[in-house]
N, C-alpha and C. Protein backbone atom coordinates (compact mmCIF):
# COMPACT_ATOMS: atom_id res chain seq x y z
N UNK A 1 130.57 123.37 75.21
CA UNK A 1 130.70 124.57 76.00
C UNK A 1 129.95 125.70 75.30
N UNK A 2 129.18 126.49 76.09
CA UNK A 2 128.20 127.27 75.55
C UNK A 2 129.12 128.65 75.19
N UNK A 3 128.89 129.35 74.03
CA UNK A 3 129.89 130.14 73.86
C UNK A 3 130.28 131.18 74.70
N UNK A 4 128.95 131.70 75.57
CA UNK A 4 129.61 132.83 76.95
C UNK A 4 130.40 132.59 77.74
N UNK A 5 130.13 131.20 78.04
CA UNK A 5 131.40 130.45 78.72
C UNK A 5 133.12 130.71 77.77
N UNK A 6 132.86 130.00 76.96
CA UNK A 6 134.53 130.34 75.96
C UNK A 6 134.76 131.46 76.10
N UNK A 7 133.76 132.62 75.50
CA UNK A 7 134.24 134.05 76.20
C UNK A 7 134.71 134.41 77.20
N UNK A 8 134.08 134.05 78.29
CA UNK A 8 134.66 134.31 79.86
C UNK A 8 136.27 133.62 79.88
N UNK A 9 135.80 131.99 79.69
CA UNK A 9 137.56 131.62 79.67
C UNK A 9 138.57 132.51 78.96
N UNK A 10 138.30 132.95 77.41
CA UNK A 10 139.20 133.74 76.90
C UNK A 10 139.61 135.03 77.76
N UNK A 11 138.31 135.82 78.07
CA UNK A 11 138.87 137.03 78.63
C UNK A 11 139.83 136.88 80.01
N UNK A 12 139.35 136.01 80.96
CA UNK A 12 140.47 135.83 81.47
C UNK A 12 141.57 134.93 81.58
N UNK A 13 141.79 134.65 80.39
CA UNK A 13 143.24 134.08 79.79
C UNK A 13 143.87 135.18 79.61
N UNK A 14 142.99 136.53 78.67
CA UNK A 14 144.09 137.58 77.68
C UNK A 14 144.42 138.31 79.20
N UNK A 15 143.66 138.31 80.47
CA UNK A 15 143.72 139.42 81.42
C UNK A 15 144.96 138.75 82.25
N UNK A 16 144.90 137.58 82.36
CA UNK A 16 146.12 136.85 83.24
C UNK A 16 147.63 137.46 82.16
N UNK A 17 147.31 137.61 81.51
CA UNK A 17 148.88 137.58 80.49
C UNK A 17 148.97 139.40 80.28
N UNK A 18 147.60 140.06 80.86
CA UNK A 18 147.87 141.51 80.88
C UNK A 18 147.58 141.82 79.27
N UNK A 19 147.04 141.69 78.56
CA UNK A 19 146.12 142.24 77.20
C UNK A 19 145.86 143.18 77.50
N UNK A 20 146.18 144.17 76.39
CA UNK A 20 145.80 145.78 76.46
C UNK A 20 144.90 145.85 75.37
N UNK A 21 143.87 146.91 75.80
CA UNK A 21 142.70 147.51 74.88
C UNK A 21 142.34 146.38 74.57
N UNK A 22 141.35 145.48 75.13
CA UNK A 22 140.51 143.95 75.08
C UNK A 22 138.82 144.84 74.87
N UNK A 23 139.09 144.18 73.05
CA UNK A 23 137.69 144.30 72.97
C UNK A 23 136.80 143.25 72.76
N UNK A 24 135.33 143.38 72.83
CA UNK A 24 134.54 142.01 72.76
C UNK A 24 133.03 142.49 71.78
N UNK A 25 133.03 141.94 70.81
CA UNK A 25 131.62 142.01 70.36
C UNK A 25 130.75 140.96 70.77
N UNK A 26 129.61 141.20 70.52
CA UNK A 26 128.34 140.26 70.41
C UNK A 26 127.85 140.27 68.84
N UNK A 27 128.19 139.07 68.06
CA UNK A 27 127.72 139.20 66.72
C UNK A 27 126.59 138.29 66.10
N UNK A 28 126.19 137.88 67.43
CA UNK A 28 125.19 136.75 67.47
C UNK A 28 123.99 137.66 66.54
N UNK A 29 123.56 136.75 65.27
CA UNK A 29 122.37 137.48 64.62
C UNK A 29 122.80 138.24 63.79
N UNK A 30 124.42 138.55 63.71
CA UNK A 30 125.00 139.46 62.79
C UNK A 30 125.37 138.80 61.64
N UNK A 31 126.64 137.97 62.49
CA UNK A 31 127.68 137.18 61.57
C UNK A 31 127.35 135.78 61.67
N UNK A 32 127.60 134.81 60.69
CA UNK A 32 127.50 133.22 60.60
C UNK A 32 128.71 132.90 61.06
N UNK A 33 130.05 133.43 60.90
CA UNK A 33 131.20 132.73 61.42
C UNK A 33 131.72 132.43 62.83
N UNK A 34 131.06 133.26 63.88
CA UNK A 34 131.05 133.16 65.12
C UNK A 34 130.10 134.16 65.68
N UNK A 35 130.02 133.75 67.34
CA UNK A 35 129.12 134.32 68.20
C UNK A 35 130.05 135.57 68.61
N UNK A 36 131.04 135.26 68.78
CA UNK A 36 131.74 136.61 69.35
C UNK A 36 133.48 137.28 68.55
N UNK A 37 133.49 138.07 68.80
CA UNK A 37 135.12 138.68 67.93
C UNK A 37 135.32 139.27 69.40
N UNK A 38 137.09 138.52 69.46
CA UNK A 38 137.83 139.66 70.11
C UNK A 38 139.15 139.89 69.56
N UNK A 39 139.48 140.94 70.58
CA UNK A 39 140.91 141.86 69.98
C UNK A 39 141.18 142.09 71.12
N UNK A 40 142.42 142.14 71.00
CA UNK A 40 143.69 142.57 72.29
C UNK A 40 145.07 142.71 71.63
N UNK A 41 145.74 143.79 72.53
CA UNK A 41 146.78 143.86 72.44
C UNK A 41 147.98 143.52 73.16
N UNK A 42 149.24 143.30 72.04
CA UNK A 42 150.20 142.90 73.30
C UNK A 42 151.84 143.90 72.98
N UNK A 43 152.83 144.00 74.05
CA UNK A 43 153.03 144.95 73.84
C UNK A 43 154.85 144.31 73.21
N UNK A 44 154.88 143.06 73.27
CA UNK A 44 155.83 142.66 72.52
C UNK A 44 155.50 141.23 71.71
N UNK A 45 156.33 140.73 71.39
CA UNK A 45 156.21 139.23 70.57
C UNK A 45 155.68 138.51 71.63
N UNK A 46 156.83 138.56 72.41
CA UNK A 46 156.63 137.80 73.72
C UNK A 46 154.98 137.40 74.01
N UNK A 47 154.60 138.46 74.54
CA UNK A 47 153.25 138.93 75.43
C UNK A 47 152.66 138.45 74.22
N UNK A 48 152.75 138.48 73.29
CA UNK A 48 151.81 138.54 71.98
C UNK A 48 151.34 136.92 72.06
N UNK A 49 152.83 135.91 71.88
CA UNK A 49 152.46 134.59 71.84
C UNK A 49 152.27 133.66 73.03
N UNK A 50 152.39 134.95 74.45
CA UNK A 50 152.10 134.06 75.75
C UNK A 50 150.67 134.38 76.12
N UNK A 51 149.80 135.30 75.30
CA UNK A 51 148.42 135.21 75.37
C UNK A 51 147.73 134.20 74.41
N UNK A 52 148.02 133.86 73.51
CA UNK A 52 147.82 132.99 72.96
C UNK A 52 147.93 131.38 74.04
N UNK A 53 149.32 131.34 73.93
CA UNK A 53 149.14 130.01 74.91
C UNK A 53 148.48 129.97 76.45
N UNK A 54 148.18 131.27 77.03
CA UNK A 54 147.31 131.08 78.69
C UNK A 54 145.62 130.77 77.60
N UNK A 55 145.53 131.29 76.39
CA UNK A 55 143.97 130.54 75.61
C UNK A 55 144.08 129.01 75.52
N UNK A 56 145.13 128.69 75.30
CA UNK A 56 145.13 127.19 74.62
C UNK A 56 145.12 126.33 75.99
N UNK A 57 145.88 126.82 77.03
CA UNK A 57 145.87 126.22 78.60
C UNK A 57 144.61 126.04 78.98
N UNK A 58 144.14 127.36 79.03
CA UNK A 58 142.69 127.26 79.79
C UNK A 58 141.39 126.28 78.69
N UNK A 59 141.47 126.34 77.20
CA UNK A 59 140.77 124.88 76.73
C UNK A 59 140.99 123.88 77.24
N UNK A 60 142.39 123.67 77.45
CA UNK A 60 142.80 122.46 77.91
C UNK A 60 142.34 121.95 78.80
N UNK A 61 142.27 123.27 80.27
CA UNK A 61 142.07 122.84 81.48
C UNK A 61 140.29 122.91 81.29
N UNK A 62 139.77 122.92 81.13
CA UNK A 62 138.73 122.91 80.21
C UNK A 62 137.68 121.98 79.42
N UNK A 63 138.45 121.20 78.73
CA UNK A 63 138.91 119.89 77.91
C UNK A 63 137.97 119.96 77.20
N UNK A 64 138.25 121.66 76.33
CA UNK A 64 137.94 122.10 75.20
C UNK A 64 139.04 121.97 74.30
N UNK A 65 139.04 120.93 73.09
CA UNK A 65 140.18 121.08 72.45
C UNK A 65 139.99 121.48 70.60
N UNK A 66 138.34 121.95 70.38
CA UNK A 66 138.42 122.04 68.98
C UNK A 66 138.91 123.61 69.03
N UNK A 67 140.02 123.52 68.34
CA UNK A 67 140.40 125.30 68.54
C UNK A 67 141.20 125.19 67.21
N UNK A 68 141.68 126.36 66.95
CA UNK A 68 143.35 126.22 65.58
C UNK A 68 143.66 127.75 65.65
N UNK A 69 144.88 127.88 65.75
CA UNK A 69 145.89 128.91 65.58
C UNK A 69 146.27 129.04 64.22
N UNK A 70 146.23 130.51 63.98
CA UNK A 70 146.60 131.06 62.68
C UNK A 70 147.95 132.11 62.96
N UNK A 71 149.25 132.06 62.59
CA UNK A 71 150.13 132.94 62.61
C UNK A 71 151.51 132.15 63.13
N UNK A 72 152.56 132.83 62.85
CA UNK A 72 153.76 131.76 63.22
C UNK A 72 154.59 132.59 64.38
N UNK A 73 155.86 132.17 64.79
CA UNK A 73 156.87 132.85 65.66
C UNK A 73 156.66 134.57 64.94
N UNK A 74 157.05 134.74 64.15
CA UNK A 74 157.25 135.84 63.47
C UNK A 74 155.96 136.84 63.10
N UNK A 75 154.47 136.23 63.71
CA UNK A 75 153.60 136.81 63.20
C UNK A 75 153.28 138.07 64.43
N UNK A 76 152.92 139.21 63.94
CA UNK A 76 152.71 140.89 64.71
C UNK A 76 150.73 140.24 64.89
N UNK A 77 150.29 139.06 64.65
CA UNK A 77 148.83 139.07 64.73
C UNK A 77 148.52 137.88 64.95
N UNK A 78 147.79 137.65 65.83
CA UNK A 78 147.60 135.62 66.08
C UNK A 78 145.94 135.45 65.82
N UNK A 79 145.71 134.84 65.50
CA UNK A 79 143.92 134.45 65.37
C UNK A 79 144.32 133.27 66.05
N UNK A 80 143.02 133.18 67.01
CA UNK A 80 143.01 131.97 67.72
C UNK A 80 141.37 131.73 67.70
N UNK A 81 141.07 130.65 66.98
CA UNK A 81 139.72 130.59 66.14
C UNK A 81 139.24 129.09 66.79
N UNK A 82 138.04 129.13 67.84
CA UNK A 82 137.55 128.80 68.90
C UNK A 82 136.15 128.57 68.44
N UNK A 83 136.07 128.63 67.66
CA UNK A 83 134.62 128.03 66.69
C UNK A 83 133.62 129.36 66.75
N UNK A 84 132.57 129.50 68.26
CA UNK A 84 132.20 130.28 68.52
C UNK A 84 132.65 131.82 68.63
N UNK A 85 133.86 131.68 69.31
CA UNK A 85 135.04 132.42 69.68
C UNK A 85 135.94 132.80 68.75
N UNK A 86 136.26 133.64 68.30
CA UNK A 86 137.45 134.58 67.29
C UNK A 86 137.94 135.40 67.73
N UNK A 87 139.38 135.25 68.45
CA UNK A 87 140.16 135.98 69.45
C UNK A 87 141.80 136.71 68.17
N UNK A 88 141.79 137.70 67.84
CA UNK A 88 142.60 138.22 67.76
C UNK A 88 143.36 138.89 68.62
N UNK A 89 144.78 138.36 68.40
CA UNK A 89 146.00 139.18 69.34
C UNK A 89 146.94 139.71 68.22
N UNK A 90 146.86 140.80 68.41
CA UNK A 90 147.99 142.02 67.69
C UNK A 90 149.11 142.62 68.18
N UNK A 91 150.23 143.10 67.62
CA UNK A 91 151.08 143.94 68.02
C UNK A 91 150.27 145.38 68.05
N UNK A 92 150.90 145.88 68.65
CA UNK A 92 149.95 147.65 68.46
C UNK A 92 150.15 147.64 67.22
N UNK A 93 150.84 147.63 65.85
CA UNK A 93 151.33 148.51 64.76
C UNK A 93 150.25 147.61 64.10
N UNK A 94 150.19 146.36 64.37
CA UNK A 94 149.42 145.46 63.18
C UNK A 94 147.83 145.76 63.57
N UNK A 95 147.76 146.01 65.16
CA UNK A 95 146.00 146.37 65.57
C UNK A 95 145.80 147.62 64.56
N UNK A 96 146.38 148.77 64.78
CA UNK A 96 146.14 150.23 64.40
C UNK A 96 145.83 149.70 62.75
N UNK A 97 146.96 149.17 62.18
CA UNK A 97 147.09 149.04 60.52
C UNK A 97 145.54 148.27 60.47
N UNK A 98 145.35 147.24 60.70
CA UNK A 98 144.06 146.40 60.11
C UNK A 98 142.71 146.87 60.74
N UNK A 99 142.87 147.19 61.82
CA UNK A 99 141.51 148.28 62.50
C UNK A 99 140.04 147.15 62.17
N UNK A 100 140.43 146.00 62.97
CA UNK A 100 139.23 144.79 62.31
C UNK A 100 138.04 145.39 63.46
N UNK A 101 138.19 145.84 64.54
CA UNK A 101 137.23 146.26 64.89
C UNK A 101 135.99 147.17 64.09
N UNK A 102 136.39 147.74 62.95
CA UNK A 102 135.25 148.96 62.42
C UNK A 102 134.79 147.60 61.66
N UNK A 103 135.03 146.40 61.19
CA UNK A 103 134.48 145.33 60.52
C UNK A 103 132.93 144.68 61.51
N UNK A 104 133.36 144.79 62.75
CA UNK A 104 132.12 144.55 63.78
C UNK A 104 131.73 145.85 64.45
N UNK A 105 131.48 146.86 63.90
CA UNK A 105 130.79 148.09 64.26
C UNK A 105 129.14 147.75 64.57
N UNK A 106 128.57 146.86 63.92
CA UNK A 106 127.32 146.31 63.77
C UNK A 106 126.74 145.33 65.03
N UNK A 107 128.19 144.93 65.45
CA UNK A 107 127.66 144.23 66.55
C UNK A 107 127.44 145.06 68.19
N UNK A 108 127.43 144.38 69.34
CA UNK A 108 127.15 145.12 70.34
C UNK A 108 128.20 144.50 71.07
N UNK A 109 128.67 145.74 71.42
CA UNK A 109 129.82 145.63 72.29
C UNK A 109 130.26 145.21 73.44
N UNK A 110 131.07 144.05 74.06
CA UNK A 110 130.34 143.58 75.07
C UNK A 110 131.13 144.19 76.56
N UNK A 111 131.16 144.13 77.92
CA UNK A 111 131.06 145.06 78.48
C UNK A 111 132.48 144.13 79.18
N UNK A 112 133.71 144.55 79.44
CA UNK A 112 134.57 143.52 79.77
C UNK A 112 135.00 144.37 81.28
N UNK A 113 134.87 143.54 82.56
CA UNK A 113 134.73 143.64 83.61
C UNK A 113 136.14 143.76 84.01
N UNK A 114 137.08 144.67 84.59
CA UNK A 114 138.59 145.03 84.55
C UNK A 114 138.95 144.15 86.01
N UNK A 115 139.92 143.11 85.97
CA UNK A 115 140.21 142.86 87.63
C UNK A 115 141.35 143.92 88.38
């Protein structure tokens, strides 16, 4: 799967589950570790680990399955690391505190289409 594609699936995975402040770089040419970084927010645990799983659904449905989750029940931050794809989901307190976005200031921002 070509990585604009994974992007598209992700973004509307985080948009089905209602992700707040969804950002998207382009780091292609920047970074070696992936083509794209995102960030979203969620506004409880809940929301936090049911955006995570509408990502892991839509690989599935997909039958994209090289992916791995970083963070447990208890985690305020999920990395969901998609090879190409690097999807962070935060609590607001843990987005504001780590501010990984000024880390891809370099890249170009990509333009996320609101339904």
């Amino acid at each position: 799967m070509k990585s604009e594609e994974l992007l598209d699936l992700v973004l509307n995975a985080i948009s089905e589950r209602h992700g707040e402040d969804t950002e998207a770089y382009d780091m292609r040419g920047i970074s070696i570790l992936a083509d794209y970084f995102v960030a979203t927010s969620a506004t409880s645990s809940r929301q936090l680990h049911a955006i995570a799983n509408s990502i892991i659904e839509a690989c599935h449905e997909a039958n994209f399955y090289d992916y791995r989750v970083e963070g447990n029940h208890d985690s305020e931050w999920l990395l969901v690391d998609l090879g190409d794809v690097v999807v962070n989901i935060f609590s607001e307190d843990a987005r504001a505190f780590y501010n990984l976005e000024k880390l891809w200031a370099d890249g170009k921002r990509v333009e996320i289409e609101e339904d």
